[in-house]
N, C-alpha and C. Protein backbone atom coordinates (compact mmCIF):
# COMPACT_ATOMS: atom_id res chain seq x y z
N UNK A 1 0.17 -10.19 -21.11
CA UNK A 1 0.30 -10.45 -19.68
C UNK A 1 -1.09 -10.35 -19.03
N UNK A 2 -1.43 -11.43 -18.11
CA UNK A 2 -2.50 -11.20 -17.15
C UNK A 2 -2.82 -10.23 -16.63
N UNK A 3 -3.62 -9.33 -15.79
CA UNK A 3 -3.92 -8.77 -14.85
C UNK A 3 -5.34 -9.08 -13.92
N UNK A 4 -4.41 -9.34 -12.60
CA UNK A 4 -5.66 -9.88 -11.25
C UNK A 4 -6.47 -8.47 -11.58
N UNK A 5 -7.78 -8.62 -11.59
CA UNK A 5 -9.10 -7.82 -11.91
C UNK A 5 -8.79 -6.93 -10.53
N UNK A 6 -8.43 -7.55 -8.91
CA UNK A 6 -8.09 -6.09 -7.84
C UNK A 6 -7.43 -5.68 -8.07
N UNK A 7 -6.23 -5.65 -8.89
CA UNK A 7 -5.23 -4.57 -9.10
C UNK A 7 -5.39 -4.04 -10.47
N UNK A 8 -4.90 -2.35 -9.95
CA UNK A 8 -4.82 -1.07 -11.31
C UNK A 8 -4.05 -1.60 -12.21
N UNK A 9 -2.92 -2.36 -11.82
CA UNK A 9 -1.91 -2.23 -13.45
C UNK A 9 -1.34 -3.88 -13.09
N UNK A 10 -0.40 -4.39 -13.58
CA UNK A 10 0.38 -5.50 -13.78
C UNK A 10 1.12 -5.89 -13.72
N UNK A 11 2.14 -4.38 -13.52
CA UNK A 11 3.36 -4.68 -13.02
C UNK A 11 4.15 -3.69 -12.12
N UNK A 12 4.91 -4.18 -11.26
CA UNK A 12 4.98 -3.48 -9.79
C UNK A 12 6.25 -3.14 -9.68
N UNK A 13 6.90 -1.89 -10.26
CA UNK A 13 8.68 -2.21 -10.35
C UNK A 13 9.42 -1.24 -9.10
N UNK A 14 10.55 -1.49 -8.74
CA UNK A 14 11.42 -1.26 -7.89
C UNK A 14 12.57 -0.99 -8.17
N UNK A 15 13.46 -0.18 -8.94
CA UNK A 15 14.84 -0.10 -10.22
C UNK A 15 14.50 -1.21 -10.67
N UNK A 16 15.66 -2.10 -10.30
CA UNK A 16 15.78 -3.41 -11.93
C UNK A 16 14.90 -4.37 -11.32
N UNK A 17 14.05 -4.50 -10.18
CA UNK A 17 12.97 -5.57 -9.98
C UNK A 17 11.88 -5.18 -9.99
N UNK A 18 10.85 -6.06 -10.24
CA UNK A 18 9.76 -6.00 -10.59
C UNK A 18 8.65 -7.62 -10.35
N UNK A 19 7.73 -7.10 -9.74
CA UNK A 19 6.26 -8.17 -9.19
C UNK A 19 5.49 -8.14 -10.78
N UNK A 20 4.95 -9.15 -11.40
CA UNK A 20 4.09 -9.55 -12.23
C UNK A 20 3.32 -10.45 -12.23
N UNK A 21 1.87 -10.34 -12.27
CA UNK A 21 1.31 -11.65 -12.49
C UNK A 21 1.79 -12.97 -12.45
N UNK A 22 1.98 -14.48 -11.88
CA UNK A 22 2.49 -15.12 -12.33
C UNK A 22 2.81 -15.45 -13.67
N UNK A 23 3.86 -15.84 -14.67
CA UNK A 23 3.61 -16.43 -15.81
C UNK A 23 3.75 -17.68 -15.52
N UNK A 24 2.85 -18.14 -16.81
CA UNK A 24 2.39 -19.88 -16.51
C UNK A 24 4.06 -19.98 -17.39
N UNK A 25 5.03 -19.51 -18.20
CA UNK A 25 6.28 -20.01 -18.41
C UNK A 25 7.16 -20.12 -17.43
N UNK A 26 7.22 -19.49 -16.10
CA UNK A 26 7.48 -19.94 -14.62
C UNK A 26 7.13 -21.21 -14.31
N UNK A 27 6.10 -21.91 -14.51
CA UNK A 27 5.65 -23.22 -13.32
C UNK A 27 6.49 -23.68 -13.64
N UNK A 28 7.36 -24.23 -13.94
CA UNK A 28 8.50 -25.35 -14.22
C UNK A 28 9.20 -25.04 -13.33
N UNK A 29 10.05 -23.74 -13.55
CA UNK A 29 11.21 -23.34 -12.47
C UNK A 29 10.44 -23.58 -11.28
N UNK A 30 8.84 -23.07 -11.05
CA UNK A 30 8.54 -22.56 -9.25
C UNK A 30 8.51 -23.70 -9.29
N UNK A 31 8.00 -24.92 -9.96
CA UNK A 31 8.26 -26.26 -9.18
C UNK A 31 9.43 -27.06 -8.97
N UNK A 32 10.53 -26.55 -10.01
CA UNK A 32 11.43 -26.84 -9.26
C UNK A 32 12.28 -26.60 -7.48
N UNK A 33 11.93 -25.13 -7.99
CA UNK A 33 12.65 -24.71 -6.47
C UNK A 33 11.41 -25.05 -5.56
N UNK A 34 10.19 -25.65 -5.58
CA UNK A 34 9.23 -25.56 -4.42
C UNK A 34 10.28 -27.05 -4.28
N UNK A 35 10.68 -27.95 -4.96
CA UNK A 35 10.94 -28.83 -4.83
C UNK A 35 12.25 -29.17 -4.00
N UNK A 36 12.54 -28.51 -4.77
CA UNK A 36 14.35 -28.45 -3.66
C UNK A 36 14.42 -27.94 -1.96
N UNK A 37 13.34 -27.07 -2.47
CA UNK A 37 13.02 -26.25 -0.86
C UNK A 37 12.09 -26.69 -0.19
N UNK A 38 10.95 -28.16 -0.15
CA UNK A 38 10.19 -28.68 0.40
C UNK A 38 9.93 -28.26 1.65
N UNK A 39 11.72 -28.62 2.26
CA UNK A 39 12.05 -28.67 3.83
C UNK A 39 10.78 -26.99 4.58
N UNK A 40 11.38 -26.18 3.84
CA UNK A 40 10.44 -25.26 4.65
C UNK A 40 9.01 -24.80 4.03
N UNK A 41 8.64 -25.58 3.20
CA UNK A 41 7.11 -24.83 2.84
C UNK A 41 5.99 -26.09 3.36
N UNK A 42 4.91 -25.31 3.17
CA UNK A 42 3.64 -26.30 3.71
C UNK A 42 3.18 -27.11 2.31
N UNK A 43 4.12 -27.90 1.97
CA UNK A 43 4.25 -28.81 0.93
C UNK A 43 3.91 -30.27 1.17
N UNK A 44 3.53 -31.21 0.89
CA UNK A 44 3.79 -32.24 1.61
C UNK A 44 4.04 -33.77 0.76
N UNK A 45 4.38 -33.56 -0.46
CA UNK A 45 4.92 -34.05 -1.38
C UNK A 45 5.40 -33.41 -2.58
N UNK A 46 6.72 -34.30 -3.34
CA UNK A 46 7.01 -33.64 -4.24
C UNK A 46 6.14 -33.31 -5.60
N UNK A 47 6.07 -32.37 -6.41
CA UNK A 47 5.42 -32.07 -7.20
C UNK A 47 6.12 -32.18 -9.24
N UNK A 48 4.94 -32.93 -9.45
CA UNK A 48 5.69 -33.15 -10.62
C UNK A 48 5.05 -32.17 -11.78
N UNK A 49 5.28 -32.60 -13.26
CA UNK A 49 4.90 -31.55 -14.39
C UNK A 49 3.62 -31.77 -14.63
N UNK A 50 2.73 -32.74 -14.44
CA UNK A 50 1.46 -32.68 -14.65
C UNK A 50 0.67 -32.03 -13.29
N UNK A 51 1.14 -32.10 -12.21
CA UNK A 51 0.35 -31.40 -10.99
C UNK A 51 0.50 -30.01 -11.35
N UNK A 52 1.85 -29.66 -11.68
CA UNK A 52 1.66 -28.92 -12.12
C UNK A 52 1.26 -27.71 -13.06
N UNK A 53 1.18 -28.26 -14.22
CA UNK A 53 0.22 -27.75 -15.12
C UNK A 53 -1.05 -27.73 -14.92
N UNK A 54 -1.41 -28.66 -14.31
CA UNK A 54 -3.28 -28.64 -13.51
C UNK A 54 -3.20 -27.65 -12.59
N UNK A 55 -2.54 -27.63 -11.98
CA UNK A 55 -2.55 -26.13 -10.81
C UNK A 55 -2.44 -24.77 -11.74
N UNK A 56 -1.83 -24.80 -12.54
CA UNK A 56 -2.06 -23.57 -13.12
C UNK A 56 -3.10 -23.24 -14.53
N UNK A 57 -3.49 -24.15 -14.93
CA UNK A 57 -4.39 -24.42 -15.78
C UNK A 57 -5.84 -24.30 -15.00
N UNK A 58 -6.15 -24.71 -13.89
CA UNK A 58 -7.44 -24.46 -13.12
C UNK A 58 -7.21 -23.35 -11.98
N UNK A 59 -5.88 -23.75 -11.00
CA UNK A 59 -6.64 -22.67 -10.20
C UNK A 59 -5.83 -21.70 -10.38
N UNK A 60 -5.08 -21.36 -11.01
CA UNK A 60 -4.08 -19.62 -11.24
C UNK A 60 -5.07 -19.38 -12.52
N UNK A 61 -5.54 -20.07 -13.39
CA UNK A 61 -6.58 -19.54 -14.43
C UNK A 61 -7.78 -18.78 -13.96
N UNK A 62 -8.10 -19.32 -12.12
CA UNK A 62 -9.23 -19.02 -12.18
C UNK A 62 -9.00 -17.26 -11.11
N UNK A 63 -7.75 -17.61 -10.09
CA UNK A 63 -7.25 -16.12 -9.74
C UNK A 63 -7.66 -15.15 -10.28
N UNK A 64 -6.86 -14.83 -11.36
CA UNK A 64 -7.12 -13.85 -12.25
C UNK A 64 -8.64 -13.16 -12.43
N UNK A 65 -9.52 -14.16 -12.50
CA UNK A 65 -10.85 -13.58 -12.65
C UNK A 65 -11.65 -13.30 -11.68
N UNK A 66 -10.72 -13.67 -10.59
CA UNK A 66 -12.14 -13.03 -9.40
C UNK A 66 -11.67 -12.17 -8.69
N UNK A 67 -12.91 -11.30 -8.31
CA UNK A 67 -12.58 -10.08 -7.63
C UNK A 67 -12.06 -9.85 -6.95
N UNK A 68 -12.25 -10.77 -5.74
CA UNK A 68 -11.28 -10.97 -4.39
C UNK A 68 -11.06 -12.25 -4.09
N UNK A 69 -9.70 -12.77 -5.21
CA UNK A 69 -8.49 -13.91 -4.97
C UNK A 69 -8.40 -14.10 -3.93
N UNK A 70 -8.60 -15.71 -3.59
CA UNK A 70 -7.87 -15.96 -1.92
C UNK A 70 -6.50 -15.99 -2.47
N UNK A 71 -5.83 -16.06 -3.23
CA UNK A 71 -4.17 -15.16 -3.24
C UNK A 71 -3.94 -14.61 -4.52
N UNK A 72 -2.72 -13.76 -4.53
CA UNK A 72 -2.43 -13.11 -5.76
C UNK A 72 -0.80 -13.45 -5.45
N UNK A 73 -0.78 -14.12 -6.93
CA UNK A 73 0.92 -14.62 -7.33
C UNK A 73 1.57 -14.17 -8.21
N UNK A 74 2.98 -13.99 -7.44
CA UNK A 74 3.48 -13.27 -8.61
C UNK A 74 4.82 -13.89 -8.54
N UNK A 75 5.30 -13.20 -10.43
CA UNK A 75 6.80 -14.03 -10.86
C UNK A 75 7.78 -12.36 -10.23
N UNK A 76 8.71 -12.83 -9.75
CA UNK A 76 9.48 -11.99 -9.20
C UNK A 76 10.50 -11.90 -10.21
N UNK A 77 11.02 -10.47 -11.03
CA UNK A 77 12.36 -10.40 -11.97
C UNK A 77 13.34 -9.28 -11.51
N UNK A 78 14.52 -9.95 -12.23
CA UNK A 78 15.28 -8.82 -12.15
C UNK A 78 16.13 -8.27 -13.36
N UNK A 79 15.94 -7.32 -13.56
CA UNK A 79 15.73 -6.84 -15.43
C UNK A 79 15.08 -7.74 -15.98
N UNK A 80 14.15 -8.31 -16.13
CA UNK A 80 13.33 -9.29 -16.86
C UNK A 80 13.33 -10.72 -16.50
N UNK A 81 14.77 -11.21 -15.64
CA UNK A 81 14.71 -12.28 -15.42
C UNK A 81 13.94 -12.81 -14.30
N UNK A 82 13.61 -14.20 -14.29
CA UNK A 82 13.08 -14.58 -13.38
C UNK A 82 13.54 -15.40 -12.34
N UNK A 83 13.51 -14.69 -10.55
CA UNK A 83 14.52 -15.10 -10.17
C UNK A 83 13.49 -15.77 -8.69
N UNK A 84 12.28 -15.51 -8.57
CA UNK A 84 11.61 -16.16 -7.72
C UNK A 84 10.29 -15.93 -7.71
N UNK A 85 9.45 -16.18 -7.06
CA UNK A 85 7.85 -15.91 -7.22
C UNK A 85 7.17 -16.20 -5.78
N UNK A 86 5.98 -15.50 -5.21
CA UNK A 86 5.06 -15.35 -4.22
C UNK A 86 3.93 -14.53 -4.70
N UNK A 87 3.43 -13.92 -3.43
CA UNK A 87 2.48 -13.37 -3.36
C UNK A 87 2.02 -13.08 -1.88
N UNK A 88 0.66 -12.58 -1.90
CA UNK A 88 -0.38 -12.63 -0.74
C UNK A 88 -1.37 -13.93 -0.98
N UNK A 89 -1.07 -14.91 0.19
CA UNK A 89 -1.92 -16.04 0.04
C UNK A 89 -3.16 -16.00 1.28
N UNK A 90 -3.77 -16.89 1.73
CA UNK A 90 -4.91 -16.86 2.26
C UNK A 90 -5.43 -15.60 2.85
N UNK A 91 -5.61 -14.96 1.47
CA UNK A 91 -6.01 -13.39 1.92
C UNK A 91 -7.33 -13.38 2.49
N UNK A 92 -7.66 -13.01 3.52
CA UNK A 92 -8.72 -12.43 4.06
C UNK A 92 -9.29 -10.81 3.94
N UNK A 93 -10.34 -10.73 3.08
CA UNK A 93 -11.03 -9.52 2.54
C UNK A 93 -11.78 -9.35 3.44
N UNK A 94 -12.27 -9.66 4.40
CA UNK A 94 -13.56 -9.15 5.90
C UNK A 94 -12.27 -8.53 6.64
N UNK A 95 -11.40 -9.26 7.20
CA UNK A 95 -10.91 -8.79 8.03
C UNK A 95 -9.17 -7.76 7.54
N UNK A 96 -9.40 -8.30 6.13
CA UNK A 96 -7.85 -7.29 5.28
C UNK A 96 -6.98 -7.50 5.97
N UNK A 97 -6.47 -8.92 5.75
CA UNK A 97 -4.95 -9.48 6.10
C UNK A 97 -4.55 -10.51 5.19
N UNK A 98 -2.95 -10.54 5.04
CA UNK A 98 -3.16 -11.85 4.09
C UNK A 98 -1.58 -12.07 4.70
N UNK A 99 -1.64 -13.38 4.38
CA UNK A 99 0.17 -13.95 4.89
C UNK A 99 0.91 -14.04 3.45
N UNK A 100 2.18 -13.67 3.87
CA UNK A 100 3.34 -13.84 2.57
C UNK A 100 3.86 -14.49 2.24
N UNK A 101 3.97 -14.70 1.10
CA UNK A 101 4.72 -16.25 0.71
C UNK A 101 5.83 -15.73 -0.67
N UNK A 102 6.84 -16.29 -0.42
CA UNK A 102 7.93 -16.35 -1.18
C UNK A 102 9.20 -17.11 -1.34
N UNK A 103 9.30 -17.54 -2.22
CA UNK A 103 10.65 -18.56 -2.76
C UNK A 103 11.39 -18.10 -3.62
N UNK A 104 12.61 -17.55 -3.68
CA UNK A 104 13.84 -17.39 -4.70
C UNK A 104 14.00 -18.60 -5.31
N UNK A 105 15.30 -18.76 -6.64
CA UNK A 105 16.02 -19.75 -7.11
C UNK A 105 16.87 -20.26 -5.82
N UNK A 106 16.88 -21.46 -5.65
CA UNK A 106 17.83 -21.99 -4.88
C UNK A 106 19.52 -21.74 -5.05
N UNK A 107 19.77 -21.63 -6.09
CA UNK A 107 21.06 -21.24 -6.12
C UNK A 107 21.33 -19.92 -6.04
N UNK A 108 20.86 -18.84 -6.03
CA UNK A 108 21.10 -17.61 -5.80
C UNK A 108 20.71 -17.06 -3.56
N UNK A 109 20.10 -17.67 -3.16
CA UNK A 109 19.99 -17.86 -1.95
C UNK A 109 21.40 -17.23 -1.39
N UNK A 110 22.38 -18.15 -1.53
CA UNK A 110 23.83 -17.82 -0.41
C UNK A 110 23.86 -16.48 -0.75
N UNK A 111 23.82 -15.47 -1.76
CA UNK A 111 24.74 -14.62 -2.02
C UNK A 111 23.46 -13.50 -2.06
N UNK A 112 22.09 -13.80 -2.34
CA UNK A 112 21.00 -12.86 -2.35
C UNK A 112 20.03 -12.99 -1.40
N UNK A 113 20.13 -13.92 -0.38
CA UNK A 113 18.61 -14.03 0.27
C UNK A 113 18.14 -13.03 1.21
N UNK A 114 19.31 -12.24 2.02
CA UNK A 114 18.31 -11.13 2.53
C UNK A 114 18.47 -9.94 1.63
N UNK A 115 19.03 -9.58 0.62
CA UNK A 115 18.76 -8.54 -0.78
C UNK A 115 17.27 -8.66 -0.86
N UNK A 116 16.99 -9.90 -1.79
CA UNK A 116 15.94 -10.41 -2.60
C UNK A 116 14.54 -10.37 -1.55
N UNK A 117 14.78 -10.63 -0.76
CA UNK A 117 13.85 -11.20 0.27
C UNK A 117 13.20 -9.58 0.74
N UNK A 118 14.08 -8.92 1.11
CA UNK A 118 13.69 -7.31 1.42
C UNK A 118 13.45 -6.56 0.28
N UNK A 119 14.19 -6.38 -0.88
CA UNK A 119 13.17 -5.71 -1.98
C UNK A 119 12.23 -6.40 -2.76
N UNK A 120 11.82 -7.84 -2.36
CA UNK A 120 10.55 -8.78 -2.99
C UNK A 120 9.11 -8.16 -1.99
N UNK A 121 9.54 -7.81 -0.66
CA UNK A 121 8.87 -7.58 0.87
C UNK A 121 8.62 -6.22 0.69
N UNK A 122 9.39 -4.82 0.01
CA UNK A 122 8.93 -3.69 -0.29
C UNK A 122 8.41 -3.75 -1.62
N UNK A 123 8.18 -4.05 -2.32
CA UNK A 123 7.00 -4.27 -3.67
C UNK A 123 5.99 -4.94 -3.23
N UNK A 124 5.86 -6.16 -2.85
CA UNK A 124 4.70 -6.80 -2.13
C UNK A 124 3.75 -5.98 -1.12
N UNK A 125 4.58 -4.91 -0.24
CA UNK A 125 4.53 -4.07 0.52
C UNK A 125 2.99 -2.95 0.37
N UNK A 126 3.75 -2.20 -1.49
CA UNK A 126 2.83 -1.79 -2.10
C UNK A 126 1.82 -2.23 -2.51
N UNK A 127 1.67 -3.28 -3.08
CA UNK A 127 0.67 -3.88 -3.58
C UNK A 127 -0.45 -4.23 -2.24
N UNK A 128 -0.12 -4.62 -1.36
CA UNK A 128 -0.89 -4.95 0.11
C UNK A 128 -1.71 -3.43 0.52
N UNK A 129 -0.45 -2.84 0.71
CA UNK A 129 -1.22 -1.83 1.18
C UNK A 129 -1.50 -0.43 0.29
N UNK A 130 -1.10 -0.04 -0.61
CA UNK A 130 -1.74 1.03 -1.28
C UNK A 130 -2.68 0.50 -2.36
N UNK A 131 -2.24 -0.76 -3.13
CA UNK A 131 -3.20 -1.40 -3.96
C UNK A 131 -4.81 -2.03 -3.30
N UNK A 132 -4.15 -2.48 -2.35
CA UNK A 132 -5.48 -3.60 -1.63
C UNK A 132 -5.96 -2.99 -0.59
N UNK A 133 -5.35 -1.88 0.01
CA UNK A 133 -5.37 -1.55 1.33
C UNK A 133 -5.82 -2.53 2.50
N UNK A 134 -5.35 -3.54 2.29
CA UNK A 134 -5.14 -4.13 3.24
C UNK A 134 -4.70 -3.58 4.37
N UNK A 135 -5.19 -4.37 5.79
CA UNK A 135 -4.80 -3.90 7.37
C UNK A 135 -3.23 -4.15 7.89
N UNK A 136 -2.84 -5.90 7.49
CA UNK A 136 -2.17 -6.24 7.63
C UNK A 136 -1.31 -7.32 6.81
N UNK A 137 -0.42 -7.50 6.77
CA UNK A 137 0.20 -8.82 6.00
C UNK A 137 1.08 -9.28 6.84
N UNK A 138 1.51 -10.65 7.05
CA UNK A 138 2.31 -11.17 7.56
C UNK A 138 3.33 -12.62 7.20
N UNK A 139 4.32 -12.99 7.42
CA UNK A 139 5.01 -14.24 7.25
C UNK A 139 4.85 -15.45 8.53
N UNK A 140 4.60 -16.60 8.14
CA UNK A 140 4.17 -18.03 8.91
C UNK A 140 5.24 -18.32 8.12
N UNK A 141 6.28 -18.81 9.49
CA UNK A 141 7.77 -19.71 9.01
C UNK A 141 7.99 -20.77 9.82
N UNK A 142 8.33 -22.06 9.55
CA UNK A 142 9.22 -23.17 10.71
C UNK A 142 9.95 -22.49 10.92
N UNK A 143 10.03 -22.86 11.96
CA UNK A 143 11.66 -22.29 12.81
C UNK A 143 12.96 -22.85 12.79
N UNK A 144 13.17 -22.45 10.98
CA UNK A 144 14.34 -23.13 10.35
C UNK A 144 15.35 -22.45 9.96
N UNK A 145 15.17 -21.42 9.52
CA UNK A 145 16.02 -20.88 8.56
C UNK A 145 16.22 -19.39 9.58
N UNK A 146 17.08 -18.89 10.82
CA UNK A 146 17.01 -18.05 11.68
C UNK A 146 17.32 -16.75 10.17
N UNK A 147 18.39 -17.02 9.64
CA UNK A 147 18.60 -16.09 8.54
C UNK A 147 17.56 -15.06 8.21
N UNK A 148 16.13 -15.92 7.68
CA UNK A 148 15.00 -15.06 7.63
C UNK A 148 14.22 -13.91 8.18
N UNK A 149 14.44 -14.36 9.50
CA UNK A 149 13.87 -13.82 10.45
C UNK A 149 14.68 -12.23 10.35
N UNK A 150 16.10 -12.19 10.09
CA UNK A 150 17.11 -10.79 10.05
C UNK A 150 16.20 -10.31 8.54
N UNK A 151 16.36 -11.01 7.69
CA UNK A 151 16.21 -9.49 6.34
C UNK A 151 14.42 -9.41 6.72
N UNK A 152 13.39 -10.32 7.04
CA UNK A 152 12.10 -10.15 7.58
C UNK A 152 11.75 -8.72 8.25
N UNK A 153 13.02 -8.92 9.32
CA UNK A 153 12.84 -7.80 10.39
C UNK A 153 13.19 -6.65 9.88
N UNK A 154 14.65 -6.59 9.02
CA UNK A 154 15.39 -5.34 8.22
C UNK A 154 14.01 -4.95 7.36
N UNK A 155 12.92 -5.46 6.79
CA UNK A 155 11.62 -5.00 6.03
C UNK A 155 10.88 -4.19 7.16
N UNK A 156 10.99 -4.08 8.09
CA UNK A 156 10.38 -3.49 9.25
C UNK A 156 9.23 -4.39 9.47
N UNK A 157 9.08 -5.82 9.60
CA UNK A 157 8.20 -6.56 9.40
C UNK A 157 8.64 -6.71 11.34
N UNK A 158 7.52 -6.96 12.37
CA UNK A 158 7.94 -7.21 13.85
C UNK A 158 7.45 -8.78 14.36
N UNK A 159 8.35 -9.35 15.12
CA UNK A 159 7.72 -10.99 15.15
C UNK A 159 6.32 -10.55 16.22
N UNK A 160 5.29 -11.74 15.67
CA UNK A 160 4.18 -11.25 16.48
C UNK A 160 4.06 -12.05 17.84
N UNK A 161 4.16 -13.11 16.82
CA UNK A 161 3.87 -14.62 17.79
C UNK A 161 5.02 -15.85 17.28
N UNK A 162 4.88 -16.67 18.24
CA UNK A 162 5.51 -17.54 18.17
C UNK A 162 4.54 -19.01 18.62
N UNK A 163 4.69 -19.64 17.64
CA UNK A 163 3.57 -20.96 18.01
C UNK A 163 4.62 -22.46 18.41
N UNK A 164 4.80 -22.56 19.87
CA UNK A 164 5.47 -23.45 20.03
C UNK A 164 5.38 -24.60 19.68
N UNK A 165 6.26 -25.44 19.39
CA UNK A 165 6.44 -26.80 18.71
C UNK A 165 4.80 -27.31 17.87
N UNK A 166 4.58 -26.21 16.67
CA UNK A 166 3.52 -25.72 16.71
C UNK A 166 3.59 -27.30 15.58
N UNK A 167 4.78 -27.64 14.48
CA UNK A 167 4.23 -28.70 12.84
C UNK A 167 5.58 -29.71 13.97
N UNK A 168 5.54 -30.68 12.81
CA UNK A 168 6.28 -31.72 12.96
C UNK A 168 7.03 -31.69 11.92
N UNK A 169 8.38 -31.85 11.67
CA UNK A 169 9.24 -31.77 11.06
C UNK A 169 10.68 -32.71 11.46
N UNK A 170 11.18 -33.14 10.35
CA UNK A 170 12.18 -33.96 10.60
C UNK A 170 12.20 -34.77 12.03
N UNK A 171 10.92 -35.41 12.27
CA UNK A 171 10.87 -36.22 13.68
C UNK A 171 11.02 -35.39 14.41
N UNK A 172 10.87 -34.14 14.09
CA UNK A 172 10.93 -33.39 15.89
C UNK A 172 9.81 -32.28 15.91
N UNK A 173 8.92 -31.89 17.08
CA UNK A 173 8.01 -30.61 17.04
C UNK A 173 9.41 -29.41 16.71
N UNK A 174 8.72 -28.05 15.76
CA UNK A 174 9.25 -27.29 15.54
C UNK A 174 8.19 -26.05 15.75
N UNK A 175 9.13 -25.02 16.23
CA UNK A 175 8.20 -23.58 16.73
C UNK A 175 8.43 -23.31 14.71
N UNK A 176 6.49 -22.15 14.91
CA UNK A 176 6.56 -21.38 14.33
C UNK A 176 6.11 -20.28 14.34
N UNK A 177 7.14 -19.19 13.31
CA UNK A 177 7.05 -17.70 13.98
C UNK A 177 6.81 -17.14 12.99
N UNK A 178 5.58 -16.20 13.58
CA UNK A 178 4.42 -14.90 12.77
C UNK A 178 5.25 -13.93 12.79
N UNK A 179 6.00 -13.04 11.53
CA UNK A 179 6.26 -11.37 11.68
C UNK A 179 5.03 -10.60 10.88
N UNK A 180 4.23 -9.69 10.76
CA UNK A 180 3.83 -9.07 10.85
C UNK A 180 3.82 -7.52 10.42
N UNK A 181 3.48 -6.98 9.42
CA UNK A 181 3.98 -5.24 9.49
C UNK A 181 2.07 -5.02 9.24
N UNK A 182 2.01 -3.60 9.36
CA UNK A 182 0.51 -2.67 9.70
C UNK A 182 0.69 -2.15 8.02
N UNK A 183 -0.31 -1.63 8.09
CA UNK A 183 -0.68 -0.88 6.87
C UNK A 183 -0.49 0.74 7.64
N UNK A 184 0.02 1.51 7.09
CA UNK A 184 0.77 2.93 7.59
C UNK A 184 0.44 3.92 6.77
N UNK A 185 -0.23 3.93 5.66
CA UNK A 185 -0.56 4.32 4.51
C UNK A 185 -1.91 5.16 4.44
N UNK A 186 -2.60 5.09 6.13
CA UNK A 186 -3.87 5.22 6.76
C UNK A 186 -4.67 5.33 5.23
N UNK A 187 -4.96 4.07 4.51
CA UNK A 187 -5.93 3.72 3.62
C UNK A 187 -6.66 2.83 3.57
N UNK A 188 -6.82 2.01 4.73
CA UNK A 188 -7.12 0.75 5.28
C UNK A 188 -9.39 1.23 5.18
């Protein structure tokens, strides 16, 4: 298994879940579900098996080796399985903030998404702030899926901002909304 050179160890567990390095035997699935789930990510075409193997062959090859990753990705499991993947993406190291990003399996959604979503958000949690000590982390969402916004908030994550009819989506301007949690850990 990999390990990003800023973090102590590799794997981040929670009872039966657990944050790991991405594995490059994931890109298939994450491109599937980036695929199915287009509608809400900053995607802007579909992605096939050779984009994707170049994305992880150059730039998740190159993550790993630098000191301070503009993101750190990870395969999300539960007892070993793999049931979604994120990270901290356009991390900012001057100012120690980074926004969150995360996608489950699409079919587990109805019955897990604010479960998964809140213990993916307390492991990530750790890693932000006792690993990186980071200041802050936060989520950038369309204003699609209100669902989110409840298990977001149940993380103690607080909306910051709201960017009115900020992207374009399905022919119409759509707001989007910043939540936000502090680093509390006073290790910043």
């Amino acid at each position: 298994m990999t390990r990003y050179q800023c973090l102590t160890t590799d794997i981040f567990i929670s009872g039966e879940f657990s944050l790991i390095p991405v594995r490059k035997e994931d890109r298939f699935e994450i491109m599937k579900m980036r695929n199915e789930q287009i509608f809400h990510l900053r995607q802007s075409e579909v992605l096939t098996a050779e984009k994707q193997d170049h994305y992880f062959n150059t730039i998740v090859a190159e993550l790993v080796k630098a000191e301070k990753p503009s993101q750190l990705l990870f395969s999300f499991l539960k007892s070993g399985e793999f049931i979604g993947y994120g990270g901290l993406v356009h991390i900012n190291w001057t100012d120690k903030n980074a926004e969150v990003s995360f996608i489950m399996k699409t079919e587990l959604q109805g019955q897990y998404f604010e479960n998964y979503w809140i213990t993916y958000l307390n492991i990530l949690e750790k890693i932000a702030f006792e690993e990186l000590c980071l200041h802050k982390i936060y989520t950038y969402a369309f204003d699609l899926r209100p669902h989110l916004y409840r298990a977001i908030e149940k993380a103690s994550f607080k909306e910051e901002a709201r960017l009115h009819q900020h992207c374009y989506y399905d022919d119409k301007f759509v707001d989007v909304v910043i939540h936000s949690k502090f680093n509390e850990y006073g290790n910043v």
